[in-house]
Protein backbone atom coordinates (compact mmCIF):
# COMPACT_ATOMS: atom_id res chain seq x y z
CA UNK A 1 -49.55 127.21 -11.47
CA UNK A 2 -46.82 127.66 -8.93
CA UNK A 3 -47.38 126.94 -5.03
CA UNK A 4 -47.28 131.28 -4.23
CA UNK A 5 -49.79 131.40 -6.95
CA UNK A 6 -52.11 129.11 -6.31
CA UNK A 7 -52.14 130.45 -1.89
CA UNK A 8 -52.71 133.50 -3.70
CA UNK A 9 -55.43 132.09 -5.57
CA UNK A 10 -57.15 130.26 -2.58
CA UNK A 11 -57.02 133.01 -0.54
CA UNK A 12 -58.44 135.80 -3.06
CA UNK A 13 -61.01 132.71 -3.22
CA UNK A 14 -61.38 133.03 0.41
CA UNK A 15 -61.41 136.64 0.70
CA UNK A 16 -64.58 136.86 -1.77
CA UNK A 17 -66.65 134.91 0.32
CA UNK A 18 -66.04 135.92 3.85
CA UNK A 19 -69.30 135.27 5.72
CA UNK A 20 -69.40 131.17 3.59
CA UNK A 21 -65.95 131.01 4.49
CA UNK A 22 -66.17 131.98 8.33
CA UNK A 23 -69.20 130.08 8.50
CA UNK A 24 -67.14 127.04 6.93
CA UNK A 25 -64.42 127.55 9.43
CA UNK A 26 -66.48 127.82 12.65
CA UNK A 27 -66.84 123.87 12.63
CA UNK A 28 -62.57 123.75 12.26
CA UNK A 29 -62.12 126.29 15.13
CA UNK A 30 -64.71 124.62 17.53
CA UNK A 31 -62.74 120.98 16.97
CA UNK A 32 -59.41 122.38 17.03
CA UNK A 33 -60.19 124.54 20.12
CA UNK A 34 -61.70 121.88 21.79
CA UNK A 35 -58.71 119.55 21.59
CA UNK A 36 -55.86 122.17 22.16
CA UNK A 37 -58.22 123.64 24.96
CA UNK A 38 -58.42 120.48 26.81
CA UNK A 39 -54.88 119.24 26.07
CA UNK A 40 -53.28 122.14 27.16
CA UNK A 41 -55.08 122.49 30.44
CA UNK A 42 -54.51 119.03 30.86
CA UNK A 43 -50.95 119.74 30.36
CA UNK A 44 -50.40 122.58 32.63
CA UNK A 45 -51.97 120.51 35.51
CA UNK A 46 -50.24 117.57 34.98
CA UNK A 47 -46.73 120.09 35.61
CA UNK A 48 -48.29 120.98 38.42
CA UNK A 49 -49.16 117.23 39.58
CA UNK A 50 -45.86 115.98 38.95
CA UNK A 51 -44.01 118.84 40.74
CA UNK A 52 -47.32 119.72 43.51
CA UNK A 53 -47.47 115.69 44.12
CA UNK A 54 -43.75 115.26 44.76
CA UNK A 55 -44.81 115.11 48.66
CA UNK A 56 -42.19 112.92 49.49
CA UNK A 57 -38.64 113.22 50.37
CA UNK A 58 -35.97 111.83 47.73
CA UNK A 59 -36.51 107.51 47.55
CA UNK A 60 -38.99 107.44 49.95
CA UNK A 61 -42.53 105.94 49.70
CA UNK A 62 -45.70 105.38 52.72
CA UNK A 63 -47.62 102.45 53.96
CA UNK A 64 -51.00 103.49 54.90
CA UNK A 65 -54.35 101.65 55.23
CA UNK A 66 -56.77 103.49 52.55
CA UNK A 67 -55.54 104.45 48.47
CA UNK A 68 -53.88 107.53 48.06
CA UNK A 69 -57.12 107.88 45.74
CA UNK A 70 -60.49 107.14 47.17
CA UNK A 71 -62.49 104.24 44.89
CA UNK A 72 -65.56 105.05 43.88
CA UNK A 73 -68.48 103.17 43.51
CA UNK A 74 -71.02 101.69 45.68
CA UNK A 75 -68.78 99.73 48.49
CA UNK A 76 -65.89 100.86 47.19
CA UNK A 77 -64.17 102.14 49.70
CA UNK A 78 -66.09 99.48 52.33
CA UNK A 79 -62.98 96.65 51.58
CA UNK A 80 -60.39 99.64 52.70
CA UNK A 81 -61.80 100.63 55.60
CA UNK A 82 -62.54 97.29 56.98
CA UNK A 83 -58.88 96.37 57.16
CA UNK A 84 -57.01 96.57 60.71
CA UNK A 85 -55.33 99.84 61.32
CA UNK A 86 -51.65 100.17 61.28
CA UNK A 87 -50.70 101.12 64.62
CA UNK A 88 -47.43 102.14 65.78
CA UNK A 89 -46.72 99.12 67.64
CA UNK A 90 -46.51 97.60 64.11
CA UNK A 91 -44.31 100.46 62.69
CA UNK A 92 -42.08 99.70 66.02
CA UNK A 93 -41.85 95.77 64.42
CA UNK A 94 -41.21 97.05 61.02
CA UNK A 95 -37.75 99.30 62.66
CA UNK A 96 -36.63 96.66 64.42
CA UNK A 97 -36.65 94.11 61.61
CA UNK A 98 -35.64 96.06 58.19
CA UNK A 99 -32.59 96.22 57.55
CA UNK A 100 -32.53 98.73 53.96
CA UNK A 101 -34.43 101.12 55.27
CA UNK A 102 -32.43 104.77 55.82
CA UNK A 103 -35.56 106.33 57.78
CA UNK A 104 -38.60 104.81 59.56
CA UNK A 105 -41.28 107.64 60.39
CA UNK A 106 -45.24 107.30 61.91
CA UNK A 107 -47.32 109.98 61.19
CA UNK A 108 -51.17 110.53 62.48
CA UNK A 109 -53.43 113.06 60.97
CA UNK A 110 -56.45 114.93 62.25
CA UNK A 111 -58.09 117.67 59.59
CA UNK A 112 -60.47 120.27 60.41
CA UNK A 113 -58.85 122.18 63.16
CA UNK A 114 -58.97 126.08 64.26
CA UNK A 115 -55.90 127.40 65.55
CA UNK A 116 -55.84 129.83 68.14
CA UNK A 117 -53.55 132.58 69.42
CA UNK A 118 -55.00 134.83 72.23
CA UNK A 119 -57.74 136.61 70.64
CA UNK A 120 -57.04 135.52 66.89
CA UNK A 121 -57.72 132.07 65.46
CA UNK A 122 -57.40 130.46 62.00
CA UNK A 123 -60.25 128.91 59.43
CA UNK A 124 -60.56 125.34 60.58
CA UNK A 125 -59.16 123.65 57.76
CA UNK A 126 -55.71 123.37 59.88
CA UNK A 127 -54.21 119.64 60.22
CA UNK A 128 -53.22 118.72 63.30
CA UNK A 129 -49.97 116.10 62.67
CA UNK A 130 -48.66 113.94 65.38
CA UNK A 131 -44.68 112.85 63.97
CA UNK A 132 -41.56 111.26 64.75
CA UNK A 133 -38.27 112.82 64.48
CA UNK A 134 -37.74 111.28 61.09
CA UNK A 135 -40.65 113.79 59.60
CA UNK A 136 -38.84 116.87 57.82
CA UNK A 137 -36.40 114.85 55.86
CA UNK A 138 -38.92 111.79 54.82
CA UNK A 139 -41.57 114.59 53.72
CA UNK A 140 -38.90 117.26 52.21
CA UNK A 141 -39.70 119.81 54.82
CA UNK A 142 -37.22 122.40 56.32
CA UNK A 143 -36.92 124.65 59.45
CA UNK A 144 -37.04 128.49 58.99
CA UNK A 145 -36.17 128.91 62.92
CA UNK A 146 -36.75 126.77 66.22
CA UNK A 147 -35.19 123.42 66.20
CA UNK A 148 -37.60 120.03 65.49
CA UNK A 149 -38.48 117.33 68.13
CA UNK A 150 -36.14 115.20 69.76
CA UNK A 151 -36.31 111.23 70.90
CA UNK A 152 -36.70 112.60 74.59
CA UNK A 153 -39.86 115.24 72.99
CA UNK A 154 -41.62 111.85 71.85
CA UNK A 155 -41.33 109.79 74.77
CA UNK A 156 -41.61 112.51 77.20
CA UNK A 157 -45.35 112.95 75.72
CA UNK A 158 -44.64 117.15 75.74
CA UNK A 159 -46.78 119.91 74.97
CA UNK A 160 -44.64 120.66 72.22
CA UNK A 161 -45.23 122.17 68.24
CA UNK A 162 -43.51 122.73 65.02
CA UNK A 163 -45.51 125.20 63.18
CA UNK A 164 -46.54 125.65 59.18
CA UNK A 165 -46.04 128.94 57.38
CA UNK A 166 -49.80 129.63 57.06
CA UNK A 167 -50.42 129.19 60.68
CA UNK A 168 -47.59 132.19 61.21
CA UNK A 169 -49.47 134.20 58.47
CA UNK A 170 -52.47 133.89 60.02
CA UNK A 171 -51.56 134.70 63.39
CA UNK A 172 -48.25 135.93 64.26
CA UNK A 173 -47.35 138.74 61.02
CA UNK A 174 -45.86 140.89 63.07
CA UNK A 175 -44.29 138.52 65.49
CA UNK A 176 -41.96 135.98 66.04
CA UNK A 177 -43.98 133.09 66.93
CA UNK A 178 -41.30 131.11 68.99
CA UNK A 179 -42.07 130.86 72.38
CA UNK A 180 -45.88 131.27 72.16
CA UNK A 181 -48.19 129.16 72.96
CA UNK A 182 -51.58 128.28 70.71
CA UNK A 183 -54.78 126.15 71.22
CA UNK A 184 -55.86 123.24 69.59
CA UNK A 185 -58.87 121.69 70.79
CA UNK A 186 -58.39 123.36 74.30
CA UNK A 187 -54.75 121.99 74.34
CA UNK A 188 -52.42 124.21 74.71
CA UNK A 189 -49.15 123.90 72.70
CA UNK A 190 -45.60 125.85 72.59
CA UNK A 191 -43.75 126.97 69.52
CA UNK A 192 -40.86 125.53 69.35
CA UNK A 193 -40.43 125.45 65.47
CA UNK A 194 -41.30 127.28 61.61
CA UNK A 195 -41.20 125.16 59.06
CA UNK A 196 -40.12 126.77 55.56
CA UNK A 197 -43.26 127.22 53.55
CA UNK A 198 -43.68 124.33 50.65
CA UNK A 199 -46.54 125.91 48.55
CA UNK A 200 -49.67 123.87 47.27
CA UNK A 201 -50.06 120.19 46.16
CA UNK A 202 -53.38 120.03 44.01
CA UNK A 203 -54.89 123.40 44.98
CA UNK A 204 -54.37 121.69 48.50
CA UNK A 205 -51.92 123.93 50.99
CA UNK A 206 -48.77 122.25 52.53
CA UNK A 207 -48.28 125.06 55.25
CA UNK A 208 -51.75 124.52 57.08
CA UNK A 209 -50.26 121.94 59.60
CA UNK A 210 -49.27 121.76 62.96
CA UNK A 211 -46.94 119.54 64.12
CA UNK A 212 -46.69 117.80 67.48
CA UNK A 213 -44.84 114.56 68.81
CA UNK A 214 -46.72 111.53 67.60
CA UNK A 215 -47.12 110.06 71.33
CA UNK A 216 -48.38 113.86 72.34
CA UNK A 217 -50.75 113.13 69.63
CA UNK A 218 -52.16 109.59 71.03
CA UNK A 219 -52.31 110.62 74.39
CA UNK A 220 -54.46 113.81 73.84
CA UNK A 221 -56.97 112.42 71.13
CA UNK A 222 -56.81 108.72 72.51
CA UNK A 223 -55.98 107.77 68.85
CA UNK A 224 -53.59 104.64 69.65
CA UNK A 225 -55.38 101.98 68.12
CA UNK A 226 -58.70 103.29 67.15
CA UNK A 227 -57.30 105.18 63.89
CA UNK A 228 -54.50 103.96 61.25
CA UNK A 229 -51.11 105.67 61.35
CA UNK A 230 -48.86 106.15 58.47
CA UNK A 231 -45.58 104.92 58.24
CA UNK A 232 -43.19 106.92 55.31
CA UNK A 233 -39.85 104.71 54.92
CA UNK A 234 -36.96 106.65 53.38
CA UNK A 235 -34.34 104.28 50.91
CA UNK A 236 -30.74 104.81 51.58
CA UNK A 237 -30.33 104.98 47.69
CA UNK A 238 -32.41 105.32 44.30
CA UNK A 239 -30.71 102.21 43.56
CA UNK A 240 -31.80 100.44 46.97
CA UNK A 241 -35.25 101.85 46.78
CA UNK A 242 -36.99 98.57 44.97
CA UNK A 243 -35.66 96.58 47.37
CA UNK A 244 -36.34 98.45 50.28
CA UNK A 245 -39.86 98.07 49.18
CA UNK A 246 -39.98 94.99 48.37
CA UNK A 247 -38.05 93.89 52.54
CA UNK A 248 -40.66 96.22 53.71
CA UNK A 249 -43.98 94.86 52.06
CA UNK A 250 -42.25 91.15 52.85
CA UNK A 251 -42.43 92.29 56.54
CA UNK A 252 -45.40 93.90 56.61
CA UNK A 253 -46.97 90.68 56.09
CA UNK A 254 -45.71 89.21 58.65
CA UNK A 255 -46.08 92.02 60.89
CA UNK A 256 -49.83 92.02 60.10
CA UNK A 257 -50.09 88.04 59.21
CA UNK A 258 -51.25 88.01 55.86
CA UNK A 259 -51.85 84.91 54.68
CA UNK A 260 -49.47 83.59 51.64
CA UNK A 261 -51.55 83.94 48.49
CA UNK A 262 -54.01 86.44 50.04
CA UNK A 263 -53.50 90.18 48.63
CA UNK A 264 -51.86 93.31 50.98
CA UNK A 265 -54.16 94.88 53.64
CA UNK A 266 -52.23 97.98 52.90
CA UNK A 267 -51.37 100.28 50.65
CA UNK A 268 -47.65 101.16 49.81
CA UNK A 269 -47.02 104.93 47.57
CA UNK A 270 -44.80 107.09 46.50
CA UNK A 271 -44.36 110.61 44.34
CA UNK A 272 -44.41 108.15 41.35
CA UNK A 273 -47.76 106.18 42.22
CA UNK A 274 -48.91 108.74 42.79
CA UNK A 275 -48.25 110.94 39.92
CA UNK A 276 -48.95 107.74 37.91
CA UNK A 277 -52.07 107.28 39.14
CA UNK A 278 -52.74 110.85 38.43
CA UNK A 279 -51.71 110.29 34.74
CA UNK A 280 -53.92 107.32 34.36
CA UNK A 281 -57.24 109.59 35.62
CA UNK A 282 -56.24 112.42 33.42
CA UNK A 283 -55.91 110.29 30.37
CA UNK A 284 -60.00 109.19 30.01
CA UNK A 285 -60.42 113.01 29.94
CA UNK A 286 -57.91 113.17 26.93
CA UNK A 287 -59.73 110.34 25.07
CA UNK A 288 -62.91 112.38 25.37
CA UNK A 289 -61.90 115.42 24.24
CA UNK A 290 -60.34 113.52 21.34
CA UNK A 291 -63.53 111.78 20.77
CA UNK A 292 -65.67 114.93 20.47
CA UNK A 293 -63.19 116.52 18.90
CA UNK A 294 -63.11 113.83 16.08
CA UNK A 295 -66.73 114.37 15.60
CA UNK A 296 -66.40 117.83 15.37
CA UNK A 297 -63.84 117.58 12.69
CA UNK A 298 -65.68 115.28 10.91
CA UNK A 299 -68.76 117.42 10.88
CA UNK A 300 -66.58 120.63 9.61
CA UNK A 301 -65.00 118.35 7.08
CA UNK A 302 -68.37 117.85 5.10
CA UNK A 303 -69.04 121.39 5.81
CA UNK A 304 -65.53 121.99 3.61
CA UNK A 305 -66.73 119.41 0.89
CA UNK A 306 -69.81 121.22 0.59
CA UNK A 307 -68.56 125.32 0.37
CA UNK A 308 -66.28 123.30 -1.91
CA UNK A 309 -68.52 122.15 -3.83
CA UNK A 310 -70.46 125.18 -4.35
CA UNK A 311 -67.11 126.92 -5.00
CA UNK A 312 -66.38 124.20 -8.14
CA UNK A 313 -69.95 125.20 -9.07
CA UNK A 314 -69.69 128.88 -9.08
CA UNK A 315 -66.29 128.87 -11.05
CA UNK A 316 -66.99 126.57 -13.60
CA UNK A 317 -66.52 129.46 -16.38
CA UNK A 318 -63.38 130.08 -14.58
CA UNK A 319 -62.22 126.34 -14.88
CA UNK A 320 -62.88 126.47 -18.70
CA UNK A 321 -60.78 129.70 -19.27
CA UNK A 322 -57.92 128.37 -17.08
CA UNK A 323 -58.08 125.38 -19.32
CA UNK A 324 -58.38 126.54 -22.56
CA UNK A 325 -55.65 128.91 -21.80
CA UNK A 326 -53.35 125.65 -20.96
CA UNK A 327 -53.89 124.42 -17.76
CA UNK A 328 -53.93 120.88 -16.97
CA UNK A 329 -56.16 118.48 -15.10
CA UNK A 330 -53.55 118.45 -12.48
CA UNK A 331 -53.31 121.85 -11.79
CA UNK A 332 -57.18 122.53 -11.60
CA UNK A 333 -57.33 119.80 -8.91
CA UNK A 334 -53.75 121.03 -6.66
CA UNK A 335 -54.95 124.46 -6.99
CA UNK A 336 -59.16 123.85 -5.39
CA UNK A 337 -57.67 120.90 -3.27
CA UNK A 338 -55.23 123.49 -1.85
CA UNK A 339 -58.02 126.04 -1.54
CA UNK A 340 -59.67 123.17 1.07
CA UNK A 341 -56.08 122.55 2.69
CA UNK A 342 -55.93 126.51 3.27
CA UNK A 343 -59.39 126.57 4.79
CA UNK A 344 -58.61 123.90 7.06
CA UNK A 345 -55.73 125.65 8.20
CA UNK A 346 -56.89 129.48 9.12
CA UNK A 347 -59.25 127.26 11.13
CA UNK A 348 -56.88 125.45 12.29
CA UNK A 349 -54.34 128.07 13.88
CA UNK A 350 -57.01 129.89 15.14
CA UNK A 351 -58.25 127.05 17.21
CA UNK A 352 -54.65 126.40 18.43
CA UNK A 353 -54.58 129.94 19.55
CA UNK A 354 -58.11 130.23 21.17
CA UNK A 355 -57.30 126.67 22.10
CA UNK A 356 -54.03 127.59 24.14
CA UNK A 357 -55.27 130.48 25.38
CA UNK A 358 -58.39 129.05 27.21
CA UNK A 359 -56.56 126.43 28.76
CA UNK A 360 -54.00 128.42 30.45
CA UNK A 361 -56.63 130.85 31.88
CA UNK A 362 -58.55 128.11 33.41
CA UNK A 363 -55.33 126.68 34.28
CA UNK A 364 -54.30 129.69 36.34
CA UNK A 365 -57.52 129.58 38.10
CA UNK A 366 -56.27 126.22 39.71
CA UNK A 367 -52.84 127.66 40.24
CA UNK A 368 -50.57 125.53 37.62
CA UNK A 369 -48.15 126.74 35.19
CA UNK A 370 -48.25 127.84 31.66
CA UNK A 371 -48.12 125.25 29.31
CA UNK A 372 -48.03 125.14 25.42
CA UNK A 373 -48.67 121.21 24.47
CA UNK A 374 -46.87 121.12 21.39
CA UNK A 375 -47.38 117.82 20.54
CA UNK A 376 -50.98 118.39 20.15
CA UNK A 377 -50.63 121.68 18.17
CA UNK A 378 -48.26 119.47 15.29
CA UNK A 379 -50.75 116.78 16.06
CA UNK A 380 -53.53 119.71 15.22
CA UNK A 381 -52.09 120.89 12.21
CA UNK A 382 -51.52 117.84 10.78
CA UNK A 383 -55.55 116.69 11.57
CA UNK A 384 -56.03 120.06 9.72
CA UNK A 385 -54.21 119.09 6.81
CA UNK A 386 -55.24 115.13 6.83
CA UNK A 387 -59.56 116.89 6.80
CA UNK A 388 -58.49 119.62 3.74
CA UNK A 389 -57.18 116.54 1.75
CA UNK A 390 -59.92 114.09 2.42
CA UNK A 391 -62.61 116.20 2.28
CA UNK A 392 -61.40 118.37 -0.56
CA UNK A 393 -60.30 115.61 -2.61
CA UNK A 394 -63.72 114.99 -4.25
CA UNK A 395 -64.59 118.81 -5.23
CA UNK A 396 -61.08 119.56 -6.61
CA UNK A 397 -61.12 116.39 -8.46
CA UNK A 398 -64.68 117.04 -10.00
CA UNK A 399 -63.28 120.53 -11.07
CA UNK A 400 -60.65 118.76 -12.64
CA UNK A 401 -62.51 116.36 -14.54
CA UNK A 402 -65.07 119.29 -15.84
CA UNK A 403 -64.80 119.37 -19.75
CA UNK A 404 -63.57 122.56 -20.73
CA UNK A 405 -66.19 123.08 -23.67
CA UNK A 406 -69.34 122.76 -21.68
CA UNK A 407 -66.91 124.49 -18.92
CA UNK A 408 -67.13 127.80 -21.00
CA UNK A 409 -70.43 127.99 -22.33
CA UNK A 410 -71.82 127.66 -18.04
CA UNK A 411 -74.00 130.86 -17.17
């Protein structure tokens, strides 16, 4: 029996039996589906982490007193937040000292803010962002109209703003918002500045910020030292950019006297920490879905033995005909142990399929691209293949060893 004959075989099997058979292949569709589900959501957000999280200008990385992510745990973020805040006084050090550095920039953040223009204001989920000149280029921002601040707009303390694109969406469609002024906490600010929108980082919007000199920022919310600034530090070079961070953790320590031995009391990342520590939380969620998906297969495997089993049972008359019309051991047990392969795989696909399609729906829900993990759907298919041999081994190779006597005289 050739390989077209016995597919054809196996599937006329198949086709006889179509409620045993779906039954059988329900268990092969849930693990599959599972898996690819999963692994292609997973997939399509990490895309979107690795191009939403790329925050950051080009070589440049942040010093800032808490984890980019929050530890949990009881007390876990207790050690972070009783470090000393980095103040700008301490960024001021770091400028004068470094020497690899391209770009030195402070930045102080305040969430939770409405945004108001005459009779209109915003959800209050605005940030509020006091910055130094060296803001667009160290975050990868850039200016639709208006002009940025200046040196003499961040010692001069003014009353000044660079706006988002979601603030002008909100509250200027049908005008241009240069000129105007808008309230923040009863502070009144002018327009001086649109930044180009930037889209979403995690589900999280980049356009829902206003800007305002960093000293402008101290002096109305008395932050100065009572609440840590930031301080993002731009490479001249991908090929300086180690040891810019290296000169700049080496001074930081001095800066804030850490003791030699004792750990940092700050926290230094970049787009690639960052999207590496994304990696590493996205990866217990793959070993999960593997786990259960094992299981699954497992359980559908002995599901395959069994119909099998029955199958070998059932056909026994057939078995004695085949062999008493010529047809070896060997071709009794390729021809039932493809039967299981062929099982396996209808399941199989349509898992991938179901599998794929699931995970990009719920991955459009969070806003991240279309993804097809094709590693996992070879990895599928061979799984597929790996459970149709093991557990169709047995089955085919009892058909095989049926003598074909007693084969033909089974009612």
């Amino acid at each position: 029996m050739n390989l077209k004959e016995a597919f054809i075989s196996a599937l006329s099997s198949i086709k006889s039996n179509k409620l045993r058979a779906s039954l059988t292949l329900t268990g092969i569709v849930i693990g599959v589906f599972s898996i690819i589900g999963v692994m292609t959501l997973l997939d399509a957000l990490q895309k979107g982490i690795d191009s939403g999280l790329s925050q950051l200008g080009t070589n440049t990385f942040q010093i800032q007193k808490m984890p980019a992510f929050n530890i949990s745990g009881p007390g876990g973020n207790r050690k972070y937040r009783m470090r000393k805040n980095i103040t700008i006084e301490q960024g001021e050090k770091l400028k004068d000292l470094a020497a690899m550095p391209k770009l030195i920039g402070f930045e102080d953040w305040a969430g939770g803010k409405v945004i108001k223009y005459e009779g209109e204001k915003t959800n209050p989920n605005f940030q509020i962002v006091g910055v130094t000149t060296e803001y667009l280029e160290t975050n990868s921002y850039s200016l639709a109209a208006g002009r940025f601040f200046t040196d003499d707009d961040i010692k001069t303390t003014r009353n000044i703003t660079v706006i988002g694109h979601e603030v002008v969406e909100r509250l200027f469609k049908n005008l241009n918002p240069l000129g105007k002024i808008i309230e923040v906490d009863g502070n009144r600010f002018e327009i001086i500045g649109v930044l180009i929108p930037k889209g979403e980082s995690l589900g999280q919007s980049m356009d829902n910020i206003v800007l305002i000199p960093i000293r402008t920022m101290q002096k109305i919310y008395n932050t100065g030292k009572d609440r840590s600034i930031n301080i993002t530090v731009q490479a001249k070079s991908k090929s300086e950019y180690d040891e810019t961070v290296e000169e700049v953790i080496g001074l930081m320590r001095v800066i804030r006297k850490v003791k030699p031995g004792d750990e940092n009391d700050f926290e230094i990342w970049s787009n690639e920490s960052l999207i590496r520590e994304a990696n590493n939380f996205t990866a217990y969620f793959k070993y999960g879905a593997g786990v259960i998906s094992f299981i699954s297969l497992i359980a559908a495997g002995i599901g395959i033995m069994n119909i099998m089993l029955v199958t070998v049972t059932e056909r026994t008359k057939e078995i004695g005909i085949r062999m008493a019309v010529g047809a070896k051991r060997f071709n009794i047990l390729s021809q039932f142990l493809f039967e299981a392969i062929l099982l396996c795989q209808i399941g199989g696909i349509a898992g991938i399929l179901l599998g794929i399609l699931a995970g990009n729906i719920l991955a459009s829900v969070l806003n991240s691209p279309v993804s097809i993990p094709y590693d996992w759907v070879l990895i599928g298919i061979i799984t597929c293949s790996v459970v149709g041999i093991a557990f169709g081994t047995y089955p085919a190779y009892k058909a095989a060893r049926l003598n074909p006597i007693d084969a033909l005289r089974y009612e």
